[in-house]
N, C-alpha and C. Protein backbone atom coordinates (compact mmCIF):
# COMPACT_ATOMS: atom_id res chain seq x y z
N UNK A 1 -16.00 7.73 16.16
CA UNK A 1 -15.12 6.60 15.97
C UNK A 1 -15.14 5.76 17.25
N UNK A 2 -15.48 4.48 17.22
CA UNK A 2 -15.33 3.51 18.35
C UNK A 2 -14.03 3.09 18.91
N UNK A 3 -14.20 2.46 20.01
CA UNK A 3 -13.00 2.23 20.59
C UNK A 3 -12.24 1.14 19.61
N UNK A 4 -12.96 0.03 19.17
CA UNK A 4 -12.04 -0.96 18.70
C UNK A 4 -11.43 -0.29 17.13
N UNK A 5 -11.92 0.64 16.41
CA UNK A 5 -11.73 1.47 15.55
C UNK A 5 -10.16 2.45 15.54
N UNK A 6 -10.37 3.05 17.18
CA UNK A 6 -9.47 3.38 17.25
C UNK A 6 -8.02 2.12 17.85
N UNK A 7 -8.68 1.01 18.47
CA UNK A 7 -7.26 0.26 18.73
C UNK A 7 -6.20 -0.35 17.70
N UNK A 8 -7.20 -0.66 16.50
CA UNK A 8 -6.92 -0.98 15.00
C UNK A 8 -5.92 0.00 14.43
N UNK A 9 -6.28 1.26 14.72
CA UNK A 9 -5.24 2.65 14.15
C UNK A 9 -4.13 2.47 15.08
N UNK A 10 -4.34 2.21 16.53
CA UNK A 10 -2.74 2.48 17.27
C UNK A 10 -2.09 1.25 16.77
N UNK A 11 -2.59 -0.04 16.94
CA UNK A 11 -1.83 -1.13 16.22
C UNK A 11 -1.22 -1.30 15.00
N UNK A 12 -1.82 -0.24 14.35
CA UNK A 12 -0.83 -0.45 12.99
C UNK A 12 -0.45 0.67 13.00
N UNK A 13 -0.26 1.55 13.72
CA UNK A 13 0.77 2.84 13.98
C UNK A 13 2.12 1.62 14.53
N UNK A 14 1.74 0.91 15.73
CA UNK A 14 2.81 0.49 16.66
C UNK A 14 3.41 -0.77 15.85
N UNK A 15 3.01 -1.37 14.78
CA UNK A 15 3.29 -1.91 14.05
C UNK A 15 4.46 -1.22 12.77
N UNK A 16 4.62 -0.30 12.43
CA UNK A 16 5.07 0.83 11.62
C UNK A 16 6.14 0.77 12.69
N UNK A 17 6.01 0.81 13.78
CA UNK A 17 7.10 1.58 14.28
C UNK A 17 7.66 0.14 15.07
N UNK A 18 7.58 -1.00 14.66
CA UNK A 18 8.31 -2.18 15.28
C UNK A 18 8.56 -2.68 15.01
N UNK A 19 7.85 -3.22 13.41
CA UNK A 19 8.61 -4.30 12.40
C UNK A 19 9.69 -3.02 11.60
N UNK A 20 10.03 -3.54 10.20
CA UNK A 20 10.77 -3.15 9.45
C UNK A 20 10.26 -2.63 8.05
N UNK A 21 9.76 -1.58 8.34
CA UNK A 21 8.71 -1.54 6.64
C UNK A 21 9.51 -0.55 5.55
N UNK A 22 9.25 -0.51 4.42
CA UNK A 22 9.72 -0.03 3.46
C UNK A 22 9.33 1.14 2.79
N UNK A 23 9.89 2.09 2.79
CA UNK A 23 9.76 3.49 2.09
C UNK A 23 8.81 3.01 0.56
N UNK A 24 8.52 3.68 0.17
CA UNK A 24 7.42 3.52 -1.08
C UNK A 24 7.02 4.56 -1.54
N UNK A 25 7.20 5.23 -2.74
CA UNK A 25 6.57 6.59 -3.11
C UNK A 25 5.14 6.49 -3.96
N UNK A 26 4.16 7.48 -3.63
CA UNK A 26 2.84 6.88 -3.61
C UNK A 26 2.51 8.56 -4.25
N UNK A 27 1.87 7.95 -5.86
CA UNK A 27 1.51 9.33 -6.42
C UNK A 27 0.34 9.05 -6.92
N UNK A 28 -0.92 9.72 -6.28
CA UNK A 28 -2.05 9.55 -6.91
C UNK A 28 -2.08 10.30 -8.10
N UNK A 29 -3.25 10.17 -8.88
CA UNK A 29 -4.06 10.41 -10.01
C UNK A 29 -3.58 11.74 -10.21
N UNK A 30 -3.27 12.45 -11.32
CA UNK A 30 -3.13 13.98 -10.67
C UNK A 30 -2.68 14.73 -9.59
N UNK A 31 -2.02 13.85 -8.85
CA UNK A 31 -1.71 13.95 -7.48
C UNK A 31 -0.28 14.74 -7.14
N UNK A 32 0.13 14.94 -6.13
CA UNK A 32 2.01 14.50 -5.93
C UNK A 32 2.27 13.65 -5.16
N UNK A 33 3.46 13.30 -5.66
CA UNK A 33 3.91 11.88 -5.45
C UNK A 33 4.64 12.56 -3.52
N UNK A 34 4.49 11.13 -3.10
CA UNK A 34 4.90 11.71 -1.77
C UNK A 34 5.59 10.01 -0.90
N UNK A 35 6.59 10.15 -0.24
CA UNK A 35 7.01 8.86 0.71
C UNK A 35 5.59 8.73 1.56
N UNK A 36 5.40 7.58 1.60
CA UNK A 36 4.80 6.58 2.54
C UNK A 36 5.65 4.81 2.76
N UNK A 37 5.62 4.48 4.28
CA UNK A 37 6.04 3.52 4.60
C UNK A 37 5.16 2.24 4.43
N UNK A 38 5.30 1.10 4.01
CA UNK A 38 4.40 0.01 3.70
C UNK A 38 5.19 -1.37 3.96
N UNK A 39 4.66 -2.25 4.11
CA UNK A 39 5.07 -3.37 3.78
C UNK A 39 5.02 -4.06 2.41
N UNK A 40 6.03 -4.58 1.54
CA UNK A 40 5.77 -5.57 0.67
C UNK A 40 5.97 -6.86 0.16
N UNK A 41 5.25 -7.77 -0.31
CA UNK A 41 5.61 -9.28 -0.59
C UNK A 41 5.81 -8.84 -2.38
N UNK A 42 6.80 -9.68 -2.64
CA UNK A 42 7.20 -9.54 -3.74
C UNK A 42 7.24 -10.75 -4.17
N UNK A 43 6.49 -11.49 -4.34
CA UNK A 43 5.76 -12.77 -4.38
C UNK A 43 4.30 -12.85 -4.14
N UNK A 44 4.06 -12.05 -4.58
CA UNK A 44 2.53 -12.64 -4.26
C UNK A 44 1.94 -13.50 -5.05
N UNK A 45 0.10 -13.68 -4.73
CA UNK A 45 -0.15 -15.65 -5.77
C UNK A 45 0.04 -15.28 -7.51
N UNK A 46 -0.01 -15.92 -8.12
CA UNK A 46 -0.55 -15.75 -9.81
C UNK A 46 -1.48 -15.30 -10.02
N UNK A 47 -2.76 -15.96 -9.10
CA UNK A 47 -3.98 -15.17 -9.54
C UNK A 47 -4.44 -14.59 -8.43
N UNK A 48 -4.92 -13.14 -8.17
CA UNK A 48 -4.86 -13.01 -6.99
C UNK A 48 -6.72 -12.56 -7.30
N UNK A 49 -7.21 -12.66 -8.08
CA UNK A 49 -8.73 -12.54 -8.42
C UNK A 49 -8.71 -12.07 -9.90
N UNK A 50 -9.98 -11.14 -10.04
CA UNK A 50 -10.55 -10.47 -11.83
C UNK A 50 -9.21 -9.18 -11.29
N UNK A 51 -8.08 -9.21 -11.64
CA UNK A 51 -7.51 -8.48 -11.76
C UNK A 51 -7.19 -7.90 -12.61
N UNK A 52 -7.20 -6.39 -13.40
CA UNK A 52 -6.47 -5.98 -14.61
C UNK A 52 -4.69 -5.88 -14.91
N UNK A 53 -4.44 -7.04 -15.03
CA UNK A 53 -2.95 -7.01 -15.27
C UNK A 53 -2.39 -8.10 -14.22
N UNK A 54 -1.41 -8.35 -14.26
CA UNK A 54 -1.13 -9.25 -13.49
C UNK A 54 0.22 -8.64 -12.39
N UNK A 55 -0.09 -8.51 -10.74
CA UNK A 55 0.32 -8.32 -10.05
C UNK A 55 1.83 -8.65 -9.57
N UNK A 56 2.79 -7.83 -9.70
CA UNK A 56 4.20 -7.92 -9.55
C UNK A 56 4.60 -8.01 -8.01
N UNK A 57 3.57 -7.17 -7.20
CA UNK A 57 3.65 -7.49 -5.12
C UNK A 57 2.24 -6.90 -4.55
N UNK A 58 2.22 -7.06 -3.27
CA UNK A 58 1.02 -6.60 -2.69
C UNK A 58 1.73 -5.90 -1.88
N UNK A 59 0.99 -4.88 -1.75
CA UNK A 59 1.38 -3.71 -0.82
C UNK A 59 0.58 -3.42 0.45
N UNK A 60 1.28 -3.78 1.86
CA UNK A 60 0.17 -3.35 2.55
C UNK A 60 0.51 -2.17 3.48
N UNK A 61 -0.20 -0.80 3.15
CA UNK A 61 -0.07 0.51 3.91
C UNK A 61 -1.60 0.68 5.19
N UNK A 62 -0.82 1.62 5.77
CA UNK A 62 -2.01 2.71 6.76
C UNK A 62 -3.26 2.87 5.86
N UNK A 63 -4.16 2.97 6.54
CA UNK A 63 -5.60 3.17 5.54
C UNK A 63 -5.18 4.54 6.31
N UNK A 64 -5.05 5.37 5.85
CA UNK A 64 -4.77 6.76 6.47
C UNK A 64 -4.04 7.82 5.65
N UNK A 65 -5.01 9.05 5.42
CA UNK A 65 -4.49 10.32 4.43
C UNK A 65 -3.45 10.82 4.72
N UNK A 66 -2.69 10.70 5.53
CA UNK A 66 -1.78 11.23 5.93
C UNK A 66 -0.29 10.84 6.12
N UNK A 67 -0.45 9.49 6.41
CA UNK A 67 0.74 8.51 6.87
C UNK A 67 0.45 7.38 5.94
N UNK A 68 -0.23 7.19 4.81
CA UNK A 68 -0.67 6.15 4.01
C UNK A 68 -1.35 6.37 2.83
N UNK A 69 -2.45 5.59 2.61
CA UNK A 69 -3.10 5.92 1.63
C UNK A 69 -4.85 5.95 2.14
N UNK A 70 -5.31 6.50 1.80
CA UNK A 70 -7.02 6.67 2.26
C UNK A 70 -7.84 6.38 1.41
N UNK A 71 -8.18 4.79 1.55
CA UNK A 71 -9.34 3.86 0.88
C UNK A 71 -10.41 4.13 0.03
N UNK A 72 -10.56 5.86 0.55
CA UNK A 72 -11.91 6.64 0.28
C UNK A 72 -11.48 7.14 -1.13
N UNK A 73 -10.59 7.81 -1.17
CA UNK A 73 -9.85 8.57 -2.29
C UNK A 73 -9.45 7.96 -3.05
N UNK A 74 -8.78 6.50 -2.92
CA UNK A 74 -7.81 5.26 -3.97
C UNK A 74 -8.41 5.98 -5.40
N UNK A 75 -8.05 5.46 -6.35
CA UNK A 75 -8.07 5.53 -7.97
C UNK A 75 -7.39 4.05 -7.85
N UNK A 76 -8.14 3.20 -8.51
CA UNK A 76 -7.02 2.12 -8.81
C UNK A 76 -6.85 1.95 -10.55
N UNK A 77 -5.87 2.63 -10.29
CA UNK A 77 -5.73 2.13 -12.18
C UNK A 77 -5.04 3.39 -12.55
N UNK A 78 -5.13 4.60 -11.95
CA UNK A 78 -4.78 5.95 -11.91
C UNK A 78 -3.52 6.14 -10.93
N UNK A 79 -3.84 5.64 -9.62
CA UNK A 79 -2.60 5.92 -8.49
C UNK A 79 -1.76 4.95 -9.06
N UNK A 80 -0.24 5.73 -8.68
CA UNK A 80 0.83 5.09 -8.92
C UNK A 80 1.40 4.83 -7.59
N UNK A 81 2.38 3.80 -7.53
CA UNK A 81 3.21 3.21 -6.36
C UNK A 81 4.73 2.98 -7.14
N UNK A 82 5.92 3.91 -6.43
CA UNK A 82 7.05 3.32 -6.93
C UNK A 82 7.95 2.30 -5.90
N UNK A 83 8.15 1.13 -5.98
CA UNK A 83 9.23 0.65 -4.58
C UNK A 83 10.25 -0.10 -4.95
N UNK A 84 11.30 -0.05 -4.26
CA UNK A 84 12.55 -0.62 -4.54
C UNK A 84 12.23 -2.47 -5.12
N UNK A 85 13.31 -2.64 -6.38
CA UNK A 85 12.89 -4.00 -6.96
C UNK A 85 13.46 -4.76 -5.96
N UNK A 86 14.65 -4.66 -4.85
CA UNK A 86 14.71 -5.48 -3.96
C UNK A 86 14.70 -5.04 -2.96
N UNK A 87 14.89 -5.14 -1.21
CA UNK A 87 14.81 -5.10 0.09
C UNK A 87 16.17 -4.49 0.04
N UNK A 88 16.19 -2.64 0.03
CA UNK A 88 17.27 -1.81 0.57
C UNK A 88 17.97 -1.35 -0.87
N UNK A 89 17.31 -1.96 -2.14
CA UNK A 89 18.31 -1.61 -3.32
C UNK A 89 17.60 -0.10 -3.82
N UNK A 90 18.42 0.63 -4.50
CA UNK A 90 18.02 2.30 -4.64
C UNK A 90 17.28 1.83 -5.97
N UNK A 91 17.26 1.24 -6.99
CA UNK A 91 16.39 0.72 -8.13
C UNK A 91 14.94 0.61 -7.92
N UNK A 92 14.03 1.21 -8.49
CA UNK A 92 12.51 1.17 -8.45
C UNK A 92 12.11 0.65 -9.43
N UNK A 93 10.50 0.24 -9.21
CA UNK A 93 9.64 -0.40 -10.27
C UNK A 93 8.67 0.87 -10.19
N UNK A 94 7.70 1.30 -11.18
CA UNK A 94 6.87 2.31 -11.02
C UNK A 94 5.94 0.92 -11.24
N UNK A 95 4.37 0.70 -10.38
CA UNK A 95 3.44 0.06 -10.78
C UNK A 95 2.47 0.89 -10.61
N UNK A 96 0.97 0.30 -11.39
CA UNK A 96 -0.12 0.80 -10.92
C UNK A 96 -0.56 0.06 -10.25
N UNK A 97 -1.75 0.70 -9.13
CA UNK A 97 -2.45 -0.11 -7.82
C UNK A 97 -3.82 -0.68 -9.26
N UNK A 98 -3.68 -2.12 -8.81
CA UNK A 98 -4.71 -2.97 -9.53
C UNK A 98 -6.05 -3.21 -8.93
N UNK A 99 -6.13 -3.66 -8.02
CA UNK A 99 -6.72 -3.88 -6.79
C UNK A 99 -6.88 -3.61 -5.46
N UNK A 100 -8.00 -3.41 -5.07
CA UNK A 100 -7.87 -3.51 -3.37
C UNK A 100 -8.00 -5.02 -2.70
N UNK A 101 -7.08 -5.44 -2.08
CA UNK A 101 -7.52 -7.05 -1.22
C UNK A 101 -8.41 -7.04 -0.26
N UNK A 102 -7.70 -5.84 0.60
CA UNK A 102 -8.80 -5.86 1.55
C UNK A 102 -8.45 -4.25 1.93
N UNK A 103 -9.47 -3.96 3.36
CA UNK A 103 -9.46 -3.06 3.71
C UNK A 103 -9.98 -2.50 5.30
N UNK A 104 -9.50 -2.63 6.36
CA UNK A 104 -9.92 -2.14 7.59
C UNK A 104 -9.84 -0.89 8.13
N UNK A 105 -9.91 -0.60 9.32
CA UNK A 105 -10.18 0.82 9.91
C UNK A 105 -8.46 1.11 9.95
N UNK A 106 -7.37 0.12 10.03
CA UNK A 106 -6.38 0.33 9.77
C UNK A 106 -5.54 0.25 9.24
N UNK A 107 -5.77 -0.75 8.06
CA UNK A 107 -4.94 -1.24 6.55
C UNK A 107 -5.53 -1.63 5.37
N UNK A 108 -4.89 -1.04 4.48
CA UNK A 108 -5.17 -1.07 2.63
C UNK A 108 -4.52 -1.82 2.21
N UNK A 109 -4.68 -2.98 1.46
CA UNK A 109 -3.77 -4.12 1.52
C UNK A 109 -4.10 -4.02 -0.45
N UNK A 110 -2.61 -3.78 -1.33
CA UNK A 110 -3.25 -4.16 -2.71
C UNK A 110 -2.11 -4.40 -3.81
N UNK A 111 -3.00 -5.23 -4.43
CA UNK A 111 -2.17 -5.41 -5.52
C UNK A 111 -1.90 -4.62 -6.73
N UNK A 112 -0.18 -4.20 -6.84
CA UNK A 112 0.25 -3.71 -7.82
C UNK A 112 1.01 -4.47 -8.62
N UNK A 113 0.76 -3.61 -9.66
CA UNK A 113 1.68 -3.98 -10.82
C UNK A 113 1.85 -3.67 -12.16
């Protein structure tokens, strides 16, 4: 792993731990469901590409098995994401991950819904 590889991972560790991100329960395919912290827009565009279904927010987590989700493993269409319908309310939406937007050595950025 290179250095700028690894500065990408501490930055969005130190990012996690400076903005304000949101609990999110994240159950893959066959999986168990487990908390991970993420950011979400709950607005995202209309069309956000060839998407199957049309996207309710974009979620952006850790590209990381452990503290996130791991890019390598995704199922999109299979993994589930549950997160609060508003900022702090105990009410969830269950979506499926539709898409990947993007993807770096330190964030999975995607649309659910």
């Amino acid at each position: 792993m290179g250095d700028f590889v690894i500065a990408q991972q501490q930055a969005a560790a130190a990012a996690l731990d400076l903005m304000d991100p949101e609990t999110v329960t994240y159950t893959p395919y066959n999986g168990v469901a487990r908390s991970i912290e993420g950011f979400l827009d709950r607005q995202p565009p209309e069309a956000v590409g060839p998407v199957d279904g049309v996207p309710t927010a974009v979620l952006r987590v850790r590209n990381d098995a452990t503290v996130g989700i791991d890019a390598a493993s995704l199922d999109t269409g299979g993994d589930v994401v549950a997160f609060p319908l508003k900022w702090g309310s105990s009410s969830t939406k269950n979506a499926r991950i539709l898409q990947v937007l993007s993807v770096d050595a330190a964030w999975l950025t995607l649309a659910i819904g």
